[in-house]
C-alpha atoms as a PDB file:
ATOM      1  CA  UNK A   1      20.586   3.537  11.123  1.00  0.00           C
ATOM      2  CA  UNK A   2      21.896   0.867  13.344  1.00  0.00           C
ATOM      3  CA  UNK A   3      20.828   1.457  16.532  1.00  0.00           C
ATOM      4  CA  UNK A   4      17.557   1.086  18.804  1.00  0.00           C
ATOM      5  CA  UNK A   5      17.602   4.572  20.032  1.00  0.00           C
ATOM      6  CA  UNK A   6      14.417   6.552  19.543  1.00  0.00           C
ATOM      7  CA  UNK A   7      16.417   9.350  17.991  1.00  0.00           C
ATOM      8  CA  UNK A   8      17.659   6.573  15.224  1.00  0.00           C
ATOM      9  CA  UNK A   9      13.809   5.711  15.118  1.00  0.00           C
ATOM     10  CA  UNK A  10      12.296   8.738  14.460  1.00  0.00           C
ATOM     11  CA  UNK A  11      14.998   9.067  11.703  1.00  0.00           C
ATOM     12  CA  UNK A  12      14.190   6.020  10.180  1.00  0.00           C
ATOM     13  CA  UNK A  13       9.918   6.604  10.516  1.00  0.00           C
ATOM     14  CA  UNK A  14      11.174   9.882   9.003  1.00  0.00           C
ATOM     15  CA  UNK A  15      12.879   8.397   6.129  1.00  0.00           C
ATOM     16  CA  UNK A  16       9.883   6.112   5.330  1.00  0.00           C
ATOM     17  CA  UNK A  17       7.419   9.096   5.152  1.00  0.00           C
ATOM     18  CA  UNK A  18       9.671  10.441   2.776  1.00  0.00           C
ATOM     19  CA  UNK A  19       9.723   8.043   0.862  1.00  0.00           C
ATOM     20  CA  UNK A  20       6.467   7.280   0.616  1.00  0.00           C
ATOM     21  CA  UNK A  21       6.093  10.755  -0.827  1.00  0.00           C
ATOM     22  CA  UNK A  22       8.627  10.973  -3.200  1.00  0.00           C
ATOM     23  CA  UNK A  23       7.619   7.192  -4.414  1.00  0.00           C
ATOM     24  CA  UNK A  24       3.571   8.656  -4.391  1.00  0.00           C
ATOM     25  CA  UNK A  25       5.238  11.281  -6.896  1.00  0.00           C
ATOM     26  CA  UNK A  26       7.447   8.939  -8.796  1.00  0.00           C
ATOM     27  CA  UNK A  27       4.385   6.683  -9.570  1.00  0.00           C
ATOM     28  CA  UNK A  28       1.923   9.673 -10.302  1.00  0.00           C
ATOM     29  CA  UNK A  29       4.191  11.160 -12.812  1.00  0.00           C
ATOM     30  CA  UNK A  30       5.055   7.743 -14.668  1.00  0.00           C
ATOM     31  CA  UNK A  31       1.061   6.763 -14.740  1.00  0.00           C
ATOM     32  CA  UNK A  32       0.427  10.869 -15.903  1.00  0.00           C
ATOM     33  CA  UNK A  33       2.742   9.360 -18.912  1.00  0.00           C
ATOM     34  CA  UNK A  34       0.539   6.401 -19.092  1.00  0.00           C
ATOM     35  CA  UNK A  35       2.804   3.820 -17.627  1.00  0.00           C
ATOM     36  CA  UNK A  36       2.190   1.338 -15.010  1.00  0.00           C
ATOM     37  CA  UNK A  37       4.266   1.870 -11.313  1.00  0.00           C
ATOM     38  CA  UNK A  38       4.559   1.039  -7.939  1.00  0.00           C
ATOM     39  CA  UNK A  39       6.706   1.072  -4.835  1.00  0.00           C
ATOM     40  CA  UNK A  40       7.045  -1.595  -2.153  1.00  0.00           C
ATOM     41  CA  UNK A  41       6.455  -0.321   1.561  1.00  0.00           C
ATOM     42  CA  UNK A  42       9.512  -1.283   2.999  1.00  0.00           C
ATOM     43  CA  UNK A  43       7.643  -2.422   6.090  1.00  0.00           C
ATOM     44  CA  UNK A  44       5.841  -5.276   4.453  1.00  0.00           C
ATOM     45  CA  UNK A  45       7.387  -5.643   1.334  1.00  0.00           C
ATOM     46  CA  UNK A  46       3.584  -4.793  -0.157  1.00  0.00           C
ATOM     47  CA  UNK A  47       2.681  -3.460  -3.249  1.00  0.00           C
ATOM     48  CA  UNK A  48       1.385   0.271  -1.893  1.00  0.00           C
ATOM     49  CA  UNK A  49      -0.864   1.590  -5.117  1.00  0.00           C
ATOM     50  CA  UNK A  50      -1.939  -1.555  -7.119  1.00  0.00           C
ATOM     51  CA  UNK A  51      -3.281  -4.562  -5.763  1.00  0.00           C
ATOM     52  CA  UNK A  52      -0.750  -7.258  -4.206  1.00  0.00           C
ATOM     53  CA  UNK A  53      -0.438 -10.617  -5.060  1.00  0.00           C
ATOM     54  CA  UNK A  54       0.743 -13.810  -2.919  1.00  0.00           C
ATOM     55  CA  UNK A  55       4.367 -12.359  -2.547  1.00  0.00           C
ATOM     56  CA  UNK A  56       5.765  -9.933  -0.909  1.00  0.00           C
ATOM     57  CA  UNK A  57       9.411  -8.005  -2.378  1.00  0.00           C
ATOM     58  CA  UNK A  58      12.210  -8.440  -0.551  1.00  0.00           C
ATOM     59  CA  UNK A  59      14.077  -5.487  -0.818  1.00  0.00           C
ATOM     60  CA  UNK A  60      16.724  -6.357   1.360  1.00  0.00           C
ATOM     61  CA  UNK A  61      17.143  -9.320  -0.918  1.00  0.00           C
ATOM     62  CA  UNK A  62      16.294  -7.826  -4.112  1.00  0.00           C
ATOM     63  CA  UNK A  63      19.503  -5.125  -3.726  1.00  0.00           C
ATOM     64  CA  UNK A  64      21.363  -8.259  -2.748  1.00  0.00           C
ATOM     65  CA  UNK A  65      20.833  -9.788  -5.696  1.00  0.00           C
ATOM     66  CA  UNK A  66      20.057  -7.441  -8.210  1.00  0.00           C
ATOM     67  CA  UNK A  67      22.876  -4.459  -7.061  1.00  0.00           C
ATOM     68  CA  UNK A  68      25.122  -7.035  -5.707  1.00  0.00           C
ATOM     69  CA  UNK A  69      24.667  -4.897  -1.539  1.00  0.00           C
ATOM     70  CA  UNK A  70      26.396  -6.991   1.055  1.00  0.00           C
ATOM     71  CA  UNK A  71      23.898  -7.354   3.735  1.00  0.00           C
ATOM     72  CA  UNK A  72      24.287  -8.765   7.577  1.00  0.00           C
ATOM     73  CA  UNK A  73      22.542 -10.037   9.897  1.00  0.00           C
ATOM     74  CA  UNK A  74      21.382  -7.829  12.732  1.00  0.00           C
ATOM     75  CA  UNK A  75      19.704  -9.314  15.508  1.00  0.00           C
ATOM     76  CA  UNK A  76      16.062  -9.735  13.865  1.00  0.00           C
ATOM     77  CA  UNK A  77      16.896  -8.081  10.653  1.00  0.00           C
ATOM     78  CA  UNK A  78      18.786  -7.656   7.718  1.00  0.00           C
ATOM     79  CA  UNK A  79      20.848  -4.531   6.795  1.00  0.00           C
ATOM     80  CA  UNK A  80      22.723  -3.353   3.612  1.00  0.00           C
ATOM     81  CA  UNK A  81      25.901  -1.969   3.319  1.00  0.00           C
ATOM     82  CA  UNK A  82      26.049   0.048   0.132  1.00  0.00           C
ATOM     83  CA  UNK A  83      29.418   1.089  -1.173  1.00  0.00           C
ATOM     84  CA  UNK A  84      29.274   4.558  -0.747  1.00  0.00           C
ATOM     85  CA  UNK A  85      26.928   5.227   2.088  1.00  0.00           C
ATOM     86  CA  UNK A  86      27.633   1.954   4.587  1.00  0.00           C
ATOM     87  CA  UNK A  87      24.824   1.576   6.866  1.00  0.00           C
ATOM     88  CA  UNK A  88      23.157   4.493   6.374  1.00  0.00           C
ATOM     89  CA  UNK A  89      20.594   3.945   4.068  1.00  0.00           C
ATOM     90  CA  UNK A  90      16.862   2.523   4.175  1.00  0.00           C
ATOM     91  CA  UNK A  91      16.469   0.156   1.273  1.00  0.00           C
ATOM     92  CA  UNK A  92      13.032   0.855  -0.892  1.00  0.00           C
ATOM     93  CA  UNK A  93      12.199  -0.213  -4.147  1.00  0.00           C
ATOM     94  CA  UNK A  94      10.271   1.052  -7.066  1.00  0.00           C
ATOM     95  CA  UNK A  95       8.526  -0.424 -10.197  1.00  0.00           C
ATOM     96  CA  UNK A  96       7.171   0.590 -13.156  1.00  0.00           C
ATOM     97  CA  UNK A  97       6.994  -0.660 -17.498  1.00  0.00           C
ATOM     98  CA  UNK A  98       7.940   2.844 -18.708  1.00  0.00           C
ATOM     99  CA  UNK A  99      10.711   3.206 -20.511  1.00  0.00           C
ATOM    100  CA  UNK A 100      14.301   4.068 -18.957  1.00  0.00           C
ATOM    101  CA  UNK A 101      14.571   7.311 -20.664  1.00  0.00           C
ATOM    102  CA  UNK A 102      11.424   8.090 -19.557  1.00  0.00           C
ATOM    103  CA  UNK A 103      12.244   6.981 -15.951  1.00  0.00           C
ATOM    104  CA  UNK A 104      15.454   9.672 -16.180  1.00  0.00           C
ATOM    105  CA  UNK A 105      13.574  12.290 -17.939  1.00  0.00           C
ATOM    106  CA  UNK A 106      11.094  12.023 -14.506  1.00  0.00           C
ATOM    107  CA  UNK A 107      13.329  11.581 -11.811  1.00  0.00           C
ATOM    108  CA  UNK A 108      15.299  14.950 -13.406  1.00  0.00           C
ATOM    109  CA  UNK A 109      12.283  16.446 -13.299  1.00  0.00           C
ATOM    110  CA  UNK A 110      11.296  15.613  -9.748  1.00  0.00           C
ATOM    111  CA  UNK A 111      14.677  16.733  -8.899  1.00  0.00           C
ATOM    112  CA  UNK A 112      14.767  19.981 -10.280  1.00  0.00           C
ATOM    113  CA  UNK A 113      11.611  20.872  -9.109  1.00  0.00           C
ATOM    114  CA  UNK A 114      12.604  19.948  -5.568  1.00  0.00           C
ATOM    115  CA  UNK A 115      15.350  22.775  -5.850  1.00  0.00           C
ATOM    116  CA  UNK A 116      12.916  25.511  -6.761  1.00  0.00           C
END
């Protein structure tokens, strides 16, 4: 996820678009539940299903901080190094008030479905 290449591109456009559909289904299934969510567009750091306010999230940052990610500088950008993937992996973040068991009990959901 390093490089410039348009292959490495179209993999990381690729990864965003997926994202942005599994968040879309994250957030749907959380407010079915009647809880608040939302996920950041990675792009902008924007709120993309509520209205933003005057900040945008960091997610670099935020995995810095909050998962304790070592991150470098890359020319114009930062990237994280997780500890079990490296560089390969597109930071994204997701929000919500419902509950943490409820949070599990979705994303088990979302993944069992996906391996019908």
């Amino acid at each position: 996820m390093l490089s410039y290449q348009a292959e490495t591109q179209a993999e990381k456009d690729a990864k965003l678009h997926m994202f942005y559909r599994w968040g879309a289904e994250l957030v749907s299934r959380l407010c079915e539940k009647g809880y608040w969510a939302d996920i950041t567009d990675p792009m902008s750091g924007l709120a993309l299903f509520t209205n933003c306010g005057p900040s945008l999230y960091p997610d670099v940052e935020g995995a810095e901080v909050l998962l304790r990610y070592a991150p470098f500088n890359l020319g114009n950008c930062f990237v994280l190094s997780h500890p079990h993937w490296g560089t390969h992996v597109y930071p994204a973040t997701a929000f919500t008030l419902a509950p943490i068991e409820t949070v599990r009990q979705v994303l088990s959901s979302m993944q069992q479905d996906c391996h019908q």
